[in-house]
Protein backbone atom coordinates (compact mmCIF):
# COMPACT_ATOMS: atom_id res chain seq x y z
CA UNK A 1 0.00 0.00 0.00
CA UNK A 2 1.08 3.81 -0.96
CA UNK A 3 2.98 5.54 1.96
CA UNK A 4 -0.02 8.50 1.59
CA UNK A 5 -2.48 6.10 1.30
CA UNK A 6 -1.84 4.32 3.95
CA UNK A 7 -1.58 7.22 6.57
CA UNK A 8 -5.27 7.80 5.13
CA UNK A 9 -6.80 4.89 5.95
CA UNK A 10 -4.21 4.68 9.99
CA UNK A 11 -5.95 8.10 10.46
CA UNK A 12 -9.32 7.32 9.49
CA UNK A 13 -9.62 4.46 11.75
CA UNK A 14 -8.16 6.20 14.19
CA UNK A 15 -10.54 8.50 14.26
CA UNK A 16 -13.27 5.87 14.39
CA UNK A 17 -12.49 3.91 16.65
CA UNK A 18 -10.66 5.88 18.83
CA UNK A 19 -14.22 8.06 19.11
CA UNK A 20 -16.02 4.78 19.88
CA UNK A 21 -13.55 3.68 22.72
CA UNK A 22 -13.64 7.06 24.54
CA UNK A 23 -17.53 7.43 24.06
CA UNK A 24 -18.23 4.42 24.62
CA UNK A 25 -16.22 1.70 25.62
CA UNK A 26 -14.45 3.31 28.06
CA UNK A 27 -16.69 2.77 31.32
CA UNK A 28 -17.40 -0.57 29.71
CA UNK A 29 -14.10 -1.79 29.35
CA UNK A 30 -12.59 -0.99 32.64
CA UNK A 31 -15.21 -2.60 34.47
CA UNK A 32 -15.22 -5.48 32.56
CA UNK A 33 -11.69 -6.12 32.85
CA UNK A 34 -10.53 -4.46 35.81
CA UNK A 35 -8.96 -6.82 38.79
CA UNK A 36 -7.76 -9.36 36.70
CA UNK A 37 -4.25 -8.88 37.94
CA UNK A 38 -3.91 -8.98 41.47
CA UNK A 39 -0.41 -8.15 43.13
CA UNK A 40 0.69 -8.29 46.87
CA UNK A 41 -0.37 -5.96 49.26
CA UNK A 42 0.55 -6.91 53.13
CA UNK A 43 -0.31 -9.77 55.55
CA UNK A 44 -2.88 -10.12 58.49
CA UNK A 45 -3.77 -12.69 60.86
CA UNK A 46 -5.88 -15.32 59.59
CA UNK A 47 -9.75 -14.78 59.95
CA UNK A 48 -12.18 -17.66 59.66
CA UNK A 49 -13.23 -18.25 56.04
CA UNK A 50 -10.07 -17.10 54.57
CA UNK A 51 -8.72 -18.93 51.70
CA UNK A 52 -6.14 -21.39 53.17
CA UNK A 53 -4.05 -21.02 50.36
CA UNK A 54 -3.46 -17.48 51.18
CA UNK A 55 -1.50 -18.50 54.26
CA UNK A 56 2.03 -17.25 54.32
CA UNK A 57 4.06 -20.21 56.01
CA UNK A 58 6.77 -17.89 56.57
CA UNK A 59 4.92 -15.01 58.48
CA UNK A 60 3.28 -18.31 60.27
CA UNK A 61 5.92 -19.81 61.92
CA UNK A 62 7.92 -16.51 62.77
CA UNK A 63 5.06 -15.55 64.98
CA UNK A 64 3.25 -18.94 66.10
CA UNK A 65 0.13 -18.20 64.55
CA UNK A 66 -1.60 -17.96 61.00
CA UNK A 67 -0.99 -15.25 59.06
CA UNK A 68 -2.32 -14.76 55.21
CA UNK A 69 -1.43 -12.88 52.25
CA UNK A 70 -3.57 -10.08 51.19
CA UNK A 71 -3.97 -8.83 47.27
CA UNK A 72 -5.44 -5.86 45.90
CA UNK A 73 -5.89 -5.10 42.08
CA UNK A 74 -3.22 -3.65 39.59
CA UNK A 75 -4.62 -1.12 38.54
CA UNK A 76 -2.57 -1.41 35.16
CA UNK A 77 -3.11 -4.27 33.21
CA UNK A 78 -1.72 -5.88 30.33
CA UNK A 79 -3.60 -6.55 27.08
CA UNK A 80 -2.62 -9.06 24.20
CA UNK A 81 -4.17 -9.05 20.71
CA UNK A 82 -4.12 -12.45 18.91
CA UNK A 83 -4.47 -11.61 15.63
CA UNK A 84 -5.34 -14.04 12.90
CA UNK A 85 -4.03 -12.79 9.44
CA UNK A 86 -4.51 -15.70 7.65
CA UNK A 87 -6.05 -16.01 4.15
CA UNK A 88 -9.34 -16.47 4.81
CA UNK A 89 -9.72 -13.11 6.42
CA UNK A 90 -9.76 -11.42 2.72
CA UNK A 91 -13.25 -12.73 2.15
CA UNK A 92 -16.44 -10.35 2.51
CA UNK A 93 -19.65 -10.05 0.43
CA UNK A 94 -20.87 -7.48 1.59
CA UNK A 95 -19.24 -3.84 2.12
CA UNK A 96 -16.20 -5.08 4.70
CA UNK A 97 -13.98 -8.01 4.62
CA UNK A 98 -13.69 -9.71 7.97
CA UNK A 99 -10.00 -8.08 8.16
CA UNK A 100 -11.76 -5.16 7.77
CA UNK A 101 -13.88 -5.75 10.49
CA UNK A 102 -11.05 -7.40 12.49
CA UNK A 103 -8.77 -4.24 12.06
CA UNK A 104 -11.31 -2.03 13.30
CA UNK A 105 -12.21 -4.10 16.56
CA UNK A 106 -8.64 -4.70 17.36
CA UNK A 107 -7.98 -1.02 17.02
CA UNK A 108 -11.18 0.01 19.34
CA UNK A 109 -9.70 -2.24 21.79
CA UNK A 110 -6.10 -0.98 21.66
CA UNK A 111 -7.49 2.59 22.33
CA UNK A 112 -9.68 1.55 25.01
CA UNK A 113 -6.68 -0.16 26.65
CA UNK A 114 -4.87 3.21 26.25
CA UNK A 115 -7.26 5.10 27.72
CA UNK A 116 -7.73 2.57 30.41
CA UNK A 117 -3.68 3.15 30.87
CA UNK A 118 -3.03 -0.36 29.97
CA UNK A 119 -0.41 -1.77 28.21
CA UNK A 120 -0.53 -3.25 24.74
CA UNK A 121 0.72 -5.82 22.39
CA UNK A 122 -0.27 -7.93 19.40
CA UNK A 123 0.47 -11.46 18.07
CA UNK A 124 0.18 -11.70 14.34
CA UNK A 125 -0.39 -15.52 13.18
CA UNK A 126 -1.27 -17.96 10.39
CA UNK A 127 -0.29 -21.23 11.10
CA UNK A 128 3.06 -20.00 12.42
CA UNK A 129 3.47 -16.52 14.51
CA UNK A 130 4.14 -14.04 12.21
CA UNK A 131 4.67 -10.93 14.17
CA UNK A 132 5.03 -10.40 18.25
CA UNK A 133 4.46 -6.73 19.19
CA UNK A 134 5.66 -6.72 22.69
CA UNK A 135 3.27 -4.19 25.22
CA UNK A 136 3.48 -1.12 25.51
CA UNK A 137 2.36 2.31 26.16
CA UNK A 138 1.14 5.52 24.31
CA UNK A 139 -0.24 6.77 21.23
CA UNK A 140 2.51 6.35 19.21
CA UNK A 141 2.62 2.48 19.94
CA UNK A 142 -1.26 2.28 18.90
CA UNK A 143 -0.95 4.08 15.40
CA UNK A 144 2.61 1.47 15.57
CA UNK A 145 -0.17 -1.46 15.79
CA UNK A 146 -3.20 0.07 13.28
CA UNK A 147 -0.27 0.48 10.52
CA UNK A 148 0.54 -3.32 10.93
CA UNK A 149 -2.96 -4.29 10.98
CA UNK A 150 -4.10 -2.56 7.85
CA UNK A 151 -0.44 -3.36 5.88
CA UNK A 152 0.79 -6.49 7.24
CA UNK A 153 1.70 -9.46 4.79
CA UNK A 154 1.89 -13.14 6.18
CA UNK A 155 3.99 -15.13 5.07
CA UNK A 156 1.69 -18.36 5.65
CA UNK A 157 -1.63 -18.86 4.66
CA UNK A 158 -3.12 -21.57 6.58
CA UNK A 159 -4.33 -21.06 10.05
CA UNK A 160 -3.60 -22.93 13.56
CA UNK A 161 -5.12 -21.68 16.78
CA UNK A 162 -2.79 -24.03 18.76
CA UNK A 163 0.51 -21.98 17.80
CA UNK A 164 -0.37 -18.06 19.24
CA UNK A 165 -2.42 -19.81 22.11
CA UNK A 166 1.03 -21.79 23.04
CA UNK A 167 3.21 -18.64 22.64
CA UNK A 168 0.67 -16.34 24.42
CA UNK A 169 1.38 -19.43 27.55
CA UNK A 170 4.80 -19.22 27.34
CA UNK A 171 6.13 -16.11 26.25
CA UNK A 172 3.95 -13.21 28.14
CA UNK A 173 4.80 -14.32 31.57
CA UNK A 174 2.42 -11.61 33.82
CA UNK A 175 -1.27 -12.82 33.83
CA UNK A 176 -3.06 -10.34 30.89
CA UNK A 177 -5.97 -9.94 29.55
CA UNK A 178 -5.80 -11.47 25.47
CA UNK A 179 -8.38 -10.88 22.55
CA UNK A 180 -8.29 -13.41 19.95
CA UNK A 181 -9.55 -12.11 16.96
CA UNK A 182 -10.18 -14.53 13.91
CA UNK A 183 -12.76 -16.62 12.05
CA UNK A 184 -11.95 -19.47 13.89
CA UNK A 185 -11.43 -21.77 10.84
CA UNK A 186 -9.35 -24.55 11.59
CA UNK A 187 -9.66 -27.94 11.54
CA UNK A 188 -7.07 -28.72 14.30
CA UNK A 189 -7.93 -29.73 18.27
CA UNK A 190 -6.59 -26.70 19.92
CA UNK A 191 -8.82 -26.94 22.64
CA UNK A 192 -6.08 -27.72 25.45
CA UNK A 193 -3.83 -25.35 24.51
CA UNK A 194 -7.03 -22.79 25.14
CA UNK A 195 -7.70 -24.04 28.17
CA UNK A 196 -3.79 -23.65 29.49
CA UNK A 197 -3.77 -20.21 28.15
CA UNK A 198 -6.81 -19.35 30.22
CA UNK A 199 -5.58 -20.69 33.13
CA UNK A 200 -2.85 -17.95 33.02
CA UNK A 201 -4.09 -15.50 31.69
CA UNK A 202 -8.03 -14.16 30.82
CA UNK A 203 -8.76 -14.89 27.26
CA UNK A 204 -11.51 -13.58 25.22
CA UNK A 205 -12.73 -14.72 21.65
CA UNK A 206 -14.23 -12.62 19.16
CA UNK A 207 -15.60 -14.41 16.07
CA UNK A 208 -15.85 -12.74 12.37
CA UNK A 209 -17.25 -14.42 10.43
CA UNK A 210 -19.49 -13.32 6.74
CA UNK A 211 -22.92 -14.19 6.15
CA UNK A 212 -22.17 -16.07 3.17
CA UNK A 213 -20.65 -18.95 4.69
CA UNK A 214 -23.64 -19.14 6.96
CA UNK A 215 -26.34 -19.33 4.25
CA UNK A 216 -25.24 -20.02 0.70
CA UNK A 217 -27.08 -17.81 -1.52
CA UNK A 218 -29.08 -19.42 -4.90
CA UNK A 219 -27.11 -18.22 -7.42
CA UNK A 220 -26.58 -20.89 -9.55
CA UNK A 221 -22.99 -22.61 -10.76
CA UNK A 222 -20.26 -20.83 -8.40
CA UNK A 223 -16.86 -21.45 -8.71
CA UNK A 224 -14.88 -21.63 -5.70
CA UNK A 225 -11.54 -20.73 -4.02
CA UNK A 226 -10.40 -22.15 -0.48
CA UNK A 227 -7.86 -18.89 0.34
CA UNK A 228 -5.93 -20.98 2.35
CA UNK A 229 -4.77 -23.84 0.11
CA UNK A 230 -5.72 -22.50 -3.14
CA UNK A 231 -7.78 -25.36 -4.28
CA UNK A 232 -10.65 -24.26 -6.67
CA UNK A 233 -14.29 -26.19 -7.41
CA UNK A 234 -17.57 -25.59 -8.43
CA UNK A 235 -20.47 -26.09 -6.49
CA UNK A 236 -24.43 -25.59 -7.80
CA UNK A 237 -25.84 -23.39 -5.37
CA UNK A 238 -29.33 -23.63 -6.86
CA UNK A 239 -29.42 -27.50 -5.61
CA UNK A 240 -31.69 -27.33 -2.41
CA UNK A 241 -29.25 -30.24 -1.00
CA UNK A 242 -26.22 -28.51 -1.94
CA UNK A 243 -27.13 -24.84 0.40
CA UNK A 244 -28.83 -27.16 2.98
CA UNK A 245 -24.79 -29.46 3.47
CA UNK A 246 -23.36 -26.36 3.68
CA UNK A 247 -26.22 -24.71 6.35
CA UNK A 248 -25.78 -28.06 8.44
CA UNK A 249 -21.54 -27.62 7.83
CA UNK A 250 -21.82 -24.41 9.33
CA UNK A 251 -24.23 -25.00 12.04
CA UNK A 252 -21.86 -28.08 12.92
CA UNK A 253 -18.71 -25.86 13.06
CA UNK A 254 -20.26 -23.22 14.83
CA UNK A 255 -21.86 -25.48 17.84
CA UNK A 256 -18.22 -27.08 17.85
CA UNK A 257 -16.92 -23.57 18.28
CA UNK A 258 -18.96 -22.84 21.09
CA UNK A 259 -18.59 -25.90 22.34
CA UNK A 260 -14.68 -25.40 22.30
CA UNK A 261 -15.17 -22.20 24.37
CA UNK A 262 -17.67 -23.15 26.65
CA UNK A 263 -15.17 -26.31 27.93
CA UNK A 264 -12.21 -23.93 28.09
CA UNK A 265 -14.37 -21.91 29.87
CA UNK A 266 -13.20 -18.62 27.74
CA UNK A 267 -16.12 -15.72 27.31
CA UNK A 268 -16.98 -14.90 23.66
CA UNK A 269 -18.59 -13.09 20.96
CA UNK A 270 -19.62 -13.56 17.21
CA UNK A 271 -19.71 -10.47 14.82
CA UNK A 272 -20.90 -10.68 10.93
CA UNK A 273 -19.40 -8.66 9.09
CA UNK A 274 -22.72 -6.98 7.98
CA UNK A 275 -23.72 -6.08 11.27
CA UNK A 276 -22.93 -3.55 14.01
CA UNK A 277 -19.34 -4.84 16.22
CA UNK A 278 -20.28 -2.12 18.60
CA UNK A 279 -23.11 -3.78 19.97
CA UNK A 280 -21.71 -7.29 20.08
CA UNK A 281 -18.58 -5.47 22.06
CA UNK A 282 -21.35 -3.85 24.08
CA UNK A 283 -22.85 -6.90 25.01
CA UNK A 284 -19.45 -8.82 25.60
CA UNK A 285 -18.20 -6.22 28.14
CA UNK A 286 -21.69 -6.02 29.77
CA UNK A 287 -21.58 -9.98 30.40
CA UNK A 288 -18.31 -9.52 32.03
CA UNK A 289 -19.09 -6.46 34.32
């Protein structure tokens, strides 16, 4: 993309979403997230119902009697993006690809971090991790992060949930809050490696996905292109038995989806890419308050 025109389209969606994080979002998202780091604070003697685990063995023996840590909140927290980049994002049928849509709510995040004082950082993958933007602070970072996530080329094309959910364990080492952001098309059991991830840190999913692959439109002979592998077919969409596979392949992969989610015990949210993000966002922040 064009140096100019690319400092168009940072600024533009800077402007948009950074307007919809302040207006908005910003209440939302800091009670929705807030306390989710917790660092030490002092002890105190042990008071019936404490949690046992809290006992500080240490402080116990020096003085003959239980004593217990206590924790307050960080008030600064850490935010990860997990950012699919993948082929498949490029589709849309509509007026917005779902890396359209993706860029948008990952940038309406970043700013509400920002605003929240948090610090930021994104994980680009495919099937591989493409790009680790470490956390930090400031404006300057954020317009850093919209530039890659309007301009950034993959060098994969496939995607694997497994391989940012294994690096988000292992490489951020202070409990954050992550966003995956992705259509959540892959064949491959990545369910453990969500639930790990969640254990140490609090991960949310947000689904984008385009109408089209929900409900195959009548339109006769359409010729085909999986973005990922490249394969090409044709498929008749006016057979009744052809849209109604493909209705029961996607109702399949989504109750799989949520299934996956709902076992890893991770909070989510599906957005089409026809609709309105800010309500979904709305309603996902609302859930957690």
């Amino acid at each position: 993309m064009e140096t100019s025109e690319l400092i168009k389209k940072v600024r533009k969606i800077e402007i948009k979403t950074r307007g919809l994080s302040h207006n908005i979002f910003a209440g939302q998202y800091h009670s929705a997230f807030k306390g989710r780091g917790m660092s030490f604070s002092e002890v105190r003697e042990y008071q019936y119902g404490d949690d046992v685990r809290d006992i500080d063995w240490n402080v116990t023996a020096r003085f003959n009697k239980p004593y217990v840590k206590v924790f307050e909140e960080e008030r600064e927290l850490t935010v990860m993006l997990l950012v699919d980049v993948s082929q498949s994002l490029d589709f849309g049928t509509v007026n917005k690809t779902k890396r359209d849509m993706l860029t948008e709510i990952a940038a309406t995040i970043a700013f509400a971090a920002i605003q929240n004082n948090d610090k930021i950082g994104v994980i680009f993958f495919s099937n591989v991790i493409e790009k680790f933007i470490p956390p930090q602070k400031g404006r300057k970072h954020i317009l850093y992060i919209i530039r890659e996530l309007i301009n950034f080329e993959p060098k994969n094309n496939g995607t694997e949930m497994k391989a940012p959910l294994e690096f988000l364990t292992n490489a951020i080492k202070k409990r954050c809050t992550a966003f995956i952001l992705s259509d959540f098309i892959d064949n491959g059991d990545y369910r453990n490696a969500l639930t790990i991830a969640n254990r140490k840190h609090d991960v949310v999913a947000i689904q984008v996905y385009d109408r089209r692959l929900a409900d195959l439109p009548d339109v006769g002979l359409l010729k085909i292109k999986d973005a990922e592998s490249g394969e090409e077919m044709y498929i008749d969409t006016s057979s009744r038995k052809v849209r109604e596979a493909h209705r029961e392949w996607w109702r399949a992969q989504s109750e799989k989806l949520s299934d996956t989610f709902k076992k890893s015990r991770v909070d989510s949210v599906s957005v089409r890419t026809d609709q309105d993000y800010v309500k979904a966002l709305m309603n996902l922040f609302t859930q957690r308050s």
